[in-house]
C-alpha atoms as a PDB file:
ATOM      1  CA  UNK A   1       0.000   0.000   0.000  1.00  0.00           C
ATOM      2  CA  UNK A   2       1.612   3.447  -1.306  1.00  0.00           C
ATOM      3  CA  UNK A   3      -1.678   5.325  -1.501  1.00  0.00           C
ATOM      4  CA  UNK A   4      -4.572   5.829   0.803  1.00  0.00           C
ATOM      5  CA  UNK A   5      -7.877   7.556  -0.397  1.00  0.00           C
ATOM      6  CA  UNK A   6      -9.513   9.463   1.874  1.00  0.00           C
ATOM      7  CA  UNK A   7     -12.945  10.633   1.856  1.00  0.00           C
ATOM      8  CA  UNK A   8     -14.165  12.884   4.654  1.00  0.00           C
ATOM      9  CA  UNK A   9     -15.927  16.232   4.723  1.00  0.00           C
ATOM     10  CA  UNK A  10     -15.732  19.953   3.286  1.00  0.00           C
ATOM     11  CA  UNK A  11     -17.091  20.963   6.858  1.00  0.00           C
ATOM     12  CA  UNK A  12     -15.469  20.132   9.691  1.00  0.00           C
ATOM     13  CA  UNK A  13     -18.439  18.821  11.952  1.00  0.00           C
ATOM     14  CA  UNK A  14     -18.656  20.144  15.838  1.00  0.00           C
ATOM     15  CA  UNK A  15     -16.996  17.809  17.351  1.00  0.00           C
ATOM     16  CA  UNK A  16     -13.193  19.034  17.821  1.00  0.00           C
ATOM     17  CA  UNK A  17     -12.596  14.956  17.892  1.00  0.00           C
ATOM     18  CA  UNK A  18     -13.303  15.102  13.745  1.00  0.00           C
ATOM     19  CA  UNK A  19     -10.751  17.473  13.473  1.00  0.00           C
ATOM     20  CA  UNK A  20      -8.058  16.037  16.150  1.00  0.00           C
ATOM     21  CA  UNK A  21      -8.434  12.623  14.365  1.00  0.00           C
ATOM     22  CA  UNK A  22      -8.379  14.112  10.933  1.00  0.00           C
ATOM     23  CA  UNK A  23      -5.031  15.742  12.112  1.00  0.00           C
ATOM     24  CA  UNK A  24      -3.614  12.310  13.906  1.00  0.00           C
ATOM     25  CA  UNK A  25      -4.448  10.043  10.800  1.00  0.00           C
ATOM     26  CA  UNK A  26      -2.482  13.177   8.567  1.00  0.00           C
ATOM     27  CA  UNK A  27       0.422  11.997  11.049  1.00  0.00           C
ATOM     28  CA  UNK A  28       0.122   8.082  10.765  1.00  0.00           C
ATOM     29  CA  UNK A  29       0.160   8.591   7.103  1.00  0.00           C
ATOM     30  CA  UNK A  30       3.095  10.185   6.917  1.00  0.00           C
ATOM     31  CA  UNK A  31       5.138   8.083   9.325  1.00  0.00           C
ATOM     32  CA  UNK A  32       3.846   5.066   7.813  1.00  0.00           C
ATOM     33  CA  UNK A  33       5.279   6.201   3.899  1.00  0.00           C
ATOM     34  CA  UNK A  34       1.542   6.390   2.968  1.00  0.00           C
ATOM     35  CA  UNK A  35       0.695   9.114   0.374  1.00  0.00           C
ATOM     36  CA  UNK A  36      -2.699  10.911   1.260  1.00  0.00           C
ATOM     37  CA  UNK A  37      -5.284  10.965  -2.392  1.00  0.00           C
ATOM     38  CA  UNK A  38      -8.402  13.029  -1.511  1.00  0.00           C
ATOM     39  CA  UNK A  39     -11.067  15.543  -2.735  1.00  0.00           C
ATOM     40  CA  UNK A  40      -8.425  18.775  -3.217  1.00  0.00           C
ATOM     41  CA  UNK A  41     -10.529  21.135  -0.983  1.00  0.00           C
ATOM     42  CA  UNK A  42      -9.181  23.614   1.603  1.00  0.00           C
ATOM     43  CA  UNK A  43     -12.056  23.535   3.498  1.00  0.00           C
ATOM     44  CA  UNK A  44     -13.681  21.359   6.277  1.00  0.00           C
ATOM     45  CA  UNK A  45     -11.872  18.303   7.395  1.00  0.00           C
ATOM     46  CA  UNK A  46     -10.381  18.086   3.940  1.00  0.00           C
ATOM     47  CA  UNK A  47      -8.445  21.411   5.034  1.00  0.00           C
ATOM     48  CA  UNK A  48      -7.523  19.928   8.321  1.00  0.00           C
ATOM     49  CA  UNK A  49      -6.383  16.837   7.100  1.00  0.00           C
ATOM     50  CA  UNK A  50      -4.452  18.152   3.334  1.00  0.00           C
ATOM     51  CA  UNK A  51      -2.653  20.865   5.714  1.00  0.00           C
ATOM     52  CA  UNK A  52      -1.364  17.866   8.337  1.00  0.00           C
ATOM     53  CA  UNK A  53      -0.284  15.686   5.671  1.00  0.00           C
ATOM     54  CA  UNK A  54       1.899  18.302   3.863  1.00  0.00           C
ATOM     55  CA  UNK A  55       3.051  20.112   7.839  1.00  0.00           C
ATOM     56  CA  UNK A  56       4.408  16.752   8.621  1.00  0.00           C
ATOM     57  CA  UNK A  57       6.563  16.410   4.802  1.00  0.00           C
ATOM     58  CA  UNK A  58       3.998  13.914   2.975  1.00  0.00           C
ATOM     59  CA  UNK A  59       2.965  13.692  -0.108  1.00  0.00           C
ATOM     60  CA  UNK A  60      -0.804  15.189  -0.685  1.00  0.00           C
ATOM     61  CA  UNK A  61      -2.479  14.914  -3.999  1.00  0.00           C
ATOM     62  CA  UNK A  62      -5.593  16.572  -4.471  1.00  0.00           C
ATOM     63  CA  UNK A  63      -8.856  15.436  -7.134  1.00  0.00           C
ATOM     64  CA  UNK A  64     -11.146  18.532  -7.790  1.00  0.00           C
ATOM     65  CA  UNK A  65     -13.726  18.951 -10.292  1.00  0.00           C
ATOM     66  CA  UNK A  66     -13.812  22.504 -12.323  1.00  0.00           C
ATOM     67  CA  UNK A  67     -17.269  22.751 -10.953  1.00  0.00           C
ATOM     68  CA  UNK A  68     -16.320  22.682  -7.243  1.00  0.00           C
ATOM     69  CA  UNK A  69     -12.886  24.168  -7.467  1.00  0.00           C
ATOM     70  CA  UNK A  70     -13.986  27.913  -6.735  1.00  0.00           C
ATOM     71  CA  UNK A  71     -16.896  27.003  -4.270  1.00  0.00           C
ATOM     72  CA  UNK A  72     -14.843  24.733  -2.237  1.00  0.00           C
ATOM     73  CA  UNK A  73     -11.951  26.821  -2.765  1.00  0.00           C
ATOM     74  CA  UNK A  74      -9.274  24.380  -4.541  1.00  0.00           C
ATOM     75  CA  UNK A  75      -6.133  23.485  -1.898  1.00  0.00           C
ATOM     76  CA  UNK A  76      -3.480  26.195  -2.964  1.00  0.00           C
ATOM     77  CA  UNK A  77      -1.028  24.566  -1.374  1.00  0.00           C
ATOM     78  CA  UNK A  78      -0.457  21.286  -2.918  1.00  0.00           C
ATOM     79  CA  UNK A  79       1.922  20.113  -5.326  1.00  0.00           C
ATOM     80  CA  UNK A  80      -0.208  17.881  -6.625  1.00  0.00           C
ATOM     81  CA  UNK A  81      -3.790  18.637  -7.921  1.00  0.00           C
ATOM     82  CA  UNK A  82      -5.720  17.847 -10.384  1.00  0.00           C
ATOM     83  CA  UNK A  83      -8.822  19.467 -11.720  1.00  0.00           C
ATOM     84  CA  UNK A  84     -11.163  17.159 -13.214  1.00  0.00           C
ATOM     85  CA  UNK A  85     -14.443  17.708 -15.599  1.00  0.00           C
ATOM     86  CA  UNK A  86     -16.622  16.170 -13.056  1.00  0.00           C
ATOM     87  CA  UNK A  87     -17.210  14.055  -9.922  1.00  0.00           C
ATOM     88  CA  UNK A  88     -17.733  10.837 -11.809  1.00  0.00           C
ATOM     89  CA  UNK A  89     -14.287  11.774 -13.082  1.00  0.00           C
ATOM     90  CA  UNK A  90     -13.051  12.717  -9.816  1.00  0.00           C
ATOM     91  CA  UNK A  91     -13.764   9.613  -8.175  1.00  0.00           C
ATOM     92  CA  UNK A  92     -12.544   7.573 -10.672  1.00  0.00           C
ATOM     93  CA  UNK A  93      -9.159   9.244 -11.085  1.00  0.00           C
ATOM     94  CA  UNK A  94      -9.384   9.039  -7.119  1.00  0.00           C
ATOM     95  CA  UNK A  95      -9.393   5.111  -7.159  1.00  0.00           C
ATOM     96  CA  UNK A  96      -7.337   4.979  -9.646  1.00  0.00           C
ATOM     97  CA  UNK A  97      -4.723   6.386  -8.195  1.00  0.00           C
ATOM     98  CA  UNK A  98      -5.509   4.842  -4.506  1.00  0.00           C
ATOM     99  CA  UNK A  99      -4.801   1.627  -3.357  1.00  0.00           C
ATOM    100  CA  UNK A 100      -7.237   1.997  -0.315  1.00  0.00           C
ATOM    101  CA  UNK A 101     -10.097   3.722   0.420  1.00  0.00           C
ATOM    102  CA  UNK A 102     -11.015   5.513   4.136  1.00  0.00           C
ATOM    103  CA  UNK A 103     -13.673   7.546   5.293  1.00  0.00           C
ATOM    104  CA  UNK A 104     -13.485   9.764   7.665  1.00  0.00           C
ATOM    105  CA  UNK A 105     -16.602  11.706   9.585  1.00  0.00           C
ATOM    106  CA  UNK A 106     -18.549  13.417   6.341  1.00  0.00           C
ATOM    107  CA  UNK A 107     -22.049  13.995   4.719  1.00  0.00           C
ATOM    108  CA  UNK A 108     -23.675  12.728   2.306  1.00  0.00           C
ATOM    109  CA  UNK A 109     -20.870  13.042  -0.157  1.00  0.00           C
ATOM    110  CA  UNK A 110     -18.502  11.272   2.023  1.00  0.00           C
ATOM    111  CA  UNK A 111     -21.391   8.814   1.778  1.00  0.00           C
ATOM    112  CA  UNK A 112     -21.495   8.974  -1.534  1.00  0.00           C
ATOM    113  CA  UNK A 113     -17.754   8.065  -2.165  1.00  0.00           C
ATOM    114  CA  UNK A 114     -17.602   5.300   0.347  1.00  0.00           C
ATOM    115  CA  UNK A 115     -20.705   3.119  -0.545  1.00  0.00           C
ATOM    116  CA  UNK A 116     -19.355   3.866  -4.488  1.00  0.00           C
ATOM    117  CA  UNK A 117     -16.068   2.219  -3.442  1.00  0.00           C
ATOM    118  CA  UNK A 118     -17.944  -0.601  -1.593  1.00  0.00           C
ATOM    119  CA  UNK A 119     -20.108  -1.095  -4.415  1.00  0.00           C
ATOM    120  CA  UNK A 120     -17.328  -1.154  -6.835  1.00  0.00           C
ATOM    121  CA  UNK A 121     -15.559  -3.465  -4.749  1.00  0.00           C
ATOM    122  CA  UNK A 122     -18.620  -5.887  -4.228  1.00  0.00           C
ATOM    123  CA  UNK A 123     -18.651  -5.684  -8.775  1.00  0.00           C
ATOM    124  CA  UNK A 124     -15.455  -6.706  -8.996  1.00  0.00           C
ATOM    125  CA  UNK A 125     -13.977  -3.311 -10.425  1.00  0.00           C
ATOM    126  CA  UNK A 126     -11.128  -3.540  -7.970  1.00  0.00           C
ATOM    127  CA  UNK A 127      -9.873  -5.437  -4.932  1.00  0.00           C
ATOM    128  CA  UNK A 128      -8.716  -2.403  -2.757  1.00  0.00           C
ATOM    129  CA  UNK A 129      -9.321  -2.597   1.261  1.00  0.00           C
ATOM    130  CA  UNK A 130     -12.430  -0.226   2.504  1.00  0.00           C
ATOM    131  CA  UNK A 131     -12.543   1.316   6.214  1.00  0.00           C
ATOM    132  CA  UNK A 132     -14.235   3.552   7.721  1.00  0.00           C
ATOM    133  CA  UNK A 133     -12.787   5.675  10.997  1.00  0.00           C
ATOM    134  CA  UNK A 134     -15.382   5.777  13.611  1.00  0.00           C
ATOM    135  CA  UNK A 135     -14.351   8.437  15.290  1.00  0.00           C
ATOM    136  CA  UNK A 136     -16.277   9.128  18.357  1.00  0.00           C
ATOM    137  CA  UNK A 137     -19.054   6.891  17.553  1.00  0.00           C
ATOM    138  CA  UNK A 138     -19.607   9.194  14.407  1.00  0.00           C
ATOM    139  CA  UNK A 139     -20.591   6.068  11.982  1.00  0.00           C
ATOM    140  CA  UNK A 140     -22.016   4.101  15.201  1.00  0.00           C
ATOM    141  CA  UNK A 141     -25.653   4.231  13.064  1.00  0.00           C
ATOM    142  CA  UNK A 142     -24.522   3.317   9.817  1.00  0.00           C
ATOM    143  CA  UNK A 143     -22.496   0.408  10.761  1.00  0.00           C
ATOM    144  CA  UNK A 144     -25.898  -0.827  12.856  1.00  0.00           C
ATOM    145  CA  UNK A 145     -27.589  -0.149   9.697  1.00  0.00           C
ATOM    146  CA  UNK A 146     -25.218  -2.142   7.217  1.00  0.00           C
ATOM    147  CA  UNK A 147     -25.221  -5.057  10.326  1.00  0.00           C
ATOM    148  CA  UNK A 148     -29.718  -4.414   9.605  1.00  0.00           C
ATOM    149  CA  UNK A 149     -29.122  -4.708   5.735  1.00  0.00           C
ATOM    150  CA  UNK A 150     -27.289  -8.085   6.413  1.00  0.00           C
ATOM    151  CA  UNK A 151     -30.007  -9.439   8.764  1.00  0.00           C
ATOM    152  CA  UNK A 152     -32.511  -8.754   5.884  1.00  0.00           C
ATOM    153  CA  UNK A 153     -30.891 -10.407   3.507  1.00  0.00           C
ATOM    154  CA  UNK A 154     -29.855  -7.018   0.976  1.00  0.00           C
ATOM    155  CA  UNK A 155     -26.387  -7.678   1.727  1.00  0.00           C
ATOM    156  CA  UNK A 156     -24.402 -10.659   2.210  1.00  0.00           C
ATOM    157  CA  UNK A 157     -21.839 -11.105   4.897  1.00  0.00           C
ATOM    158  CA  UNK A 158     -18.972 -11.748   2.673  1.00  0.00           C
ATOM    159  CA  UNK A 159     -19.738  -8.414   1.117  1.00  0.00           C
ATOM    160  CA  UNK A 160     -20.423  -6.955   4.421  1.00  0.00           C
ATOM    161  CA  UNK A 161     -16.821  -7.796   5.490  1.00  0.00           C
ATOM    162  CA  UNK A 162     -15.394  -5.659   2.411  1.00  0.00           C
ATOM    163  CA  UNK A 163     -16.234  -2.480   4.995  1.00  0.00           C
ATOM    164  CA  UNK A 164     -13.150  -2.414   7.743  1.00  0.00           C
ATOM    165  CA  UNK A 165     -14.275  -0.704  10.640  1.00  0.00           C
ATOM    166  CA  UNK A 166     -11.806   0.553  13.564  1.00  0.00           C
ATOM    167  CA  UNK A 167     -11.951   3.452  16.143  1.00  0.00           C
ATOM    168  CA  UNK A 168      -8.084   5.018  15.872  1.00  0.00           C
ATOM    169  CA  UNK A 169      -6.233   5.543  12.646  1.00  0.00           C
ATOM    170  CA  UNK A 170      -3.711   3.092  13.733  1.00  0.00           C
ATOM    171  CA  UNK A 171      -6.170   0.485  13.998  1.00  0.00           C
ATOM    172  CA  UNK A 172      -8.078   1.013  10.673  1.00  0.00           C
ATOM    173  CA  UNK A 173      -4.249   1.109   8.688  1.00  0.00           C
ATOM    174  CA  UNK A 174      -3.243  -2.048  10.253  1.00  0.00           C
ATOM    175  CA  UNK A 175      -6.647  -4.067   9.256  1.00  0.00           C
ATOM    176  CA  UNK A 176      -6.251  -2.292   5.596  1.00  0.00           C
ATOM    177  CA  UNK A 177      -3.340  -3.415   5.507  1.00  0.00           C
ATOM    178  CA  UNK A 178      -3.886  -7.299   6.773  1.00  0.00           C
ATOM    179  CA  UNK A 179      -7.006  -7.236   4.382  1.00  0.00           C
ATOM    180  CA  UNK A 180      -6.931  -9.818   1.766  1.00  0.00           C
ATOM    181  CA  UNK A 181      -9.379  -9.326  -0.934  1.00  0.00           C
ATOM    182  CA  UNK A 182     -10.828 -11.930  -3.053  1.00  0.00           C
ATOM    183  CA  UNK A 183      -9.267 -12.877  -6.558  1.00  0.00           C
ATOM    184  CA  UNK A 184      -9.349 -10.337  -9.377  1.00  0.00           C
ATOM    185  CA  UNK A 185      -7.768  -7.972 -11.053  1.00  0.00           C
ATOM    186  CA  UNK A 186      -6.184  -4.879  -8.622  1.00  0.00           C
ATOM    187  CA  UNK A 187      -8.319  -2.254 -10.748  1.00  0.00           C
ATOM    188  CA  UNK A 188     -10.523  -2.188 -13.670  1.00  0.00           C
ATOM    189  CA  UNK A 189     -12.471   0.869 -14.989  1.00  0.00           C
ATOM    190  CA  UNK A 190     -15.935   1.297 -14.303  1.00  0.00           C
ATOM    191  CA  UNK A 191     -16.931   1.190 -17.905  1.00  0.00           C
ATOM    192  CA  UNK A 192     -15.318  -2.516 -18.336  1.00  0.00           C
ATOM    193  CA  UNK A 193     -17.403  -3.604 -15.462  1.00  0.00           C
END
């Protein structure tokens, strides 16, 4: 693992913990070799997190769409960013160049982003581990509710396991890490699905 995609939000909540964890997983990153690929914004936890990575010497590289550049006020400081015609693009280019996917706290574009890499894992398009940081109980629903989704029979519990779930950065690198996913190819585009 070189590259970890992270998906969090262009806000940065009300609990300080978002922020303080968005900071501390900038900081595992980095000591762990791990470049950071994520949404390009300045703002929100995306801010917080872009400005950690590149405080602490690691490599940031931001995914932006034209469209959202201006309004979400495109990271300045990165070496690194490309500008994108839009967010299909954006999250493609984003898995592309990822070879895991995280989500920190976020709304319903974090969402978004996370249950597309899920999805696309649970297809076939690529093998790449999935976690999501519950910081302080932040995703506490949502895991009950994938847990409900499995009891109902929507979604199995081999595709269930695809989502790693852990409550420090630490934690969720070291089980994205161990995670072995099924046969396949590493990544195939969306359209060859």
């Amino acid at each position: 693992m070189k590259r970890v995609c992270v998906f969090c939000g262009s806000s940065p909540g009300r609990d300080p913990r978002h922020r303080e964890a968005a900071g501390r997983l900038a900081h595992v990153l980095v000591g762990r070799g791990l470049a950071l690929v994520f949404g390009g914004g300045s703002v929100g936890l995306m801010g917080v997190l872009a400005d950690a990575v590149l405080a602490a010497g690691g490599e940031a590289i931001g995914v932006i769409p034209h469209g959202l550049a201006a309004r979400e006020v495109a990271h300045g400081g990165l070496l690194d960013l490309r500008v994108v015609p839009s967010m299909h693009a954006r999250k493609s280019l984003m898995a592309e160049l990822s070879d895991a996917f995280l989500a920190l706290p976020g709304g319903f574009g974090t969402l978004e982003e996370l249950f597309e890499a899920i999805t696309w894992s649970q297809l076939g398009i690529h093998r790449k581990p999935i976690g999501v940081l519950n910081v302080g109980g932040y995703y506490d629903g949502l895991i009950g509710f994938l847990d409900h989704a499995v009891a109902e029979g929507f979604v199995s519990r081999e595709n269930r396991g695809l989502v790693q779930i852990a409550d420090t950065p630490e934690a969720l690198l070291d089980r994205l890490t161990a995670h072995r996913p099924p046969a396949g190819p590493e990544w195939i585009t969306p359209e060859e699905a």
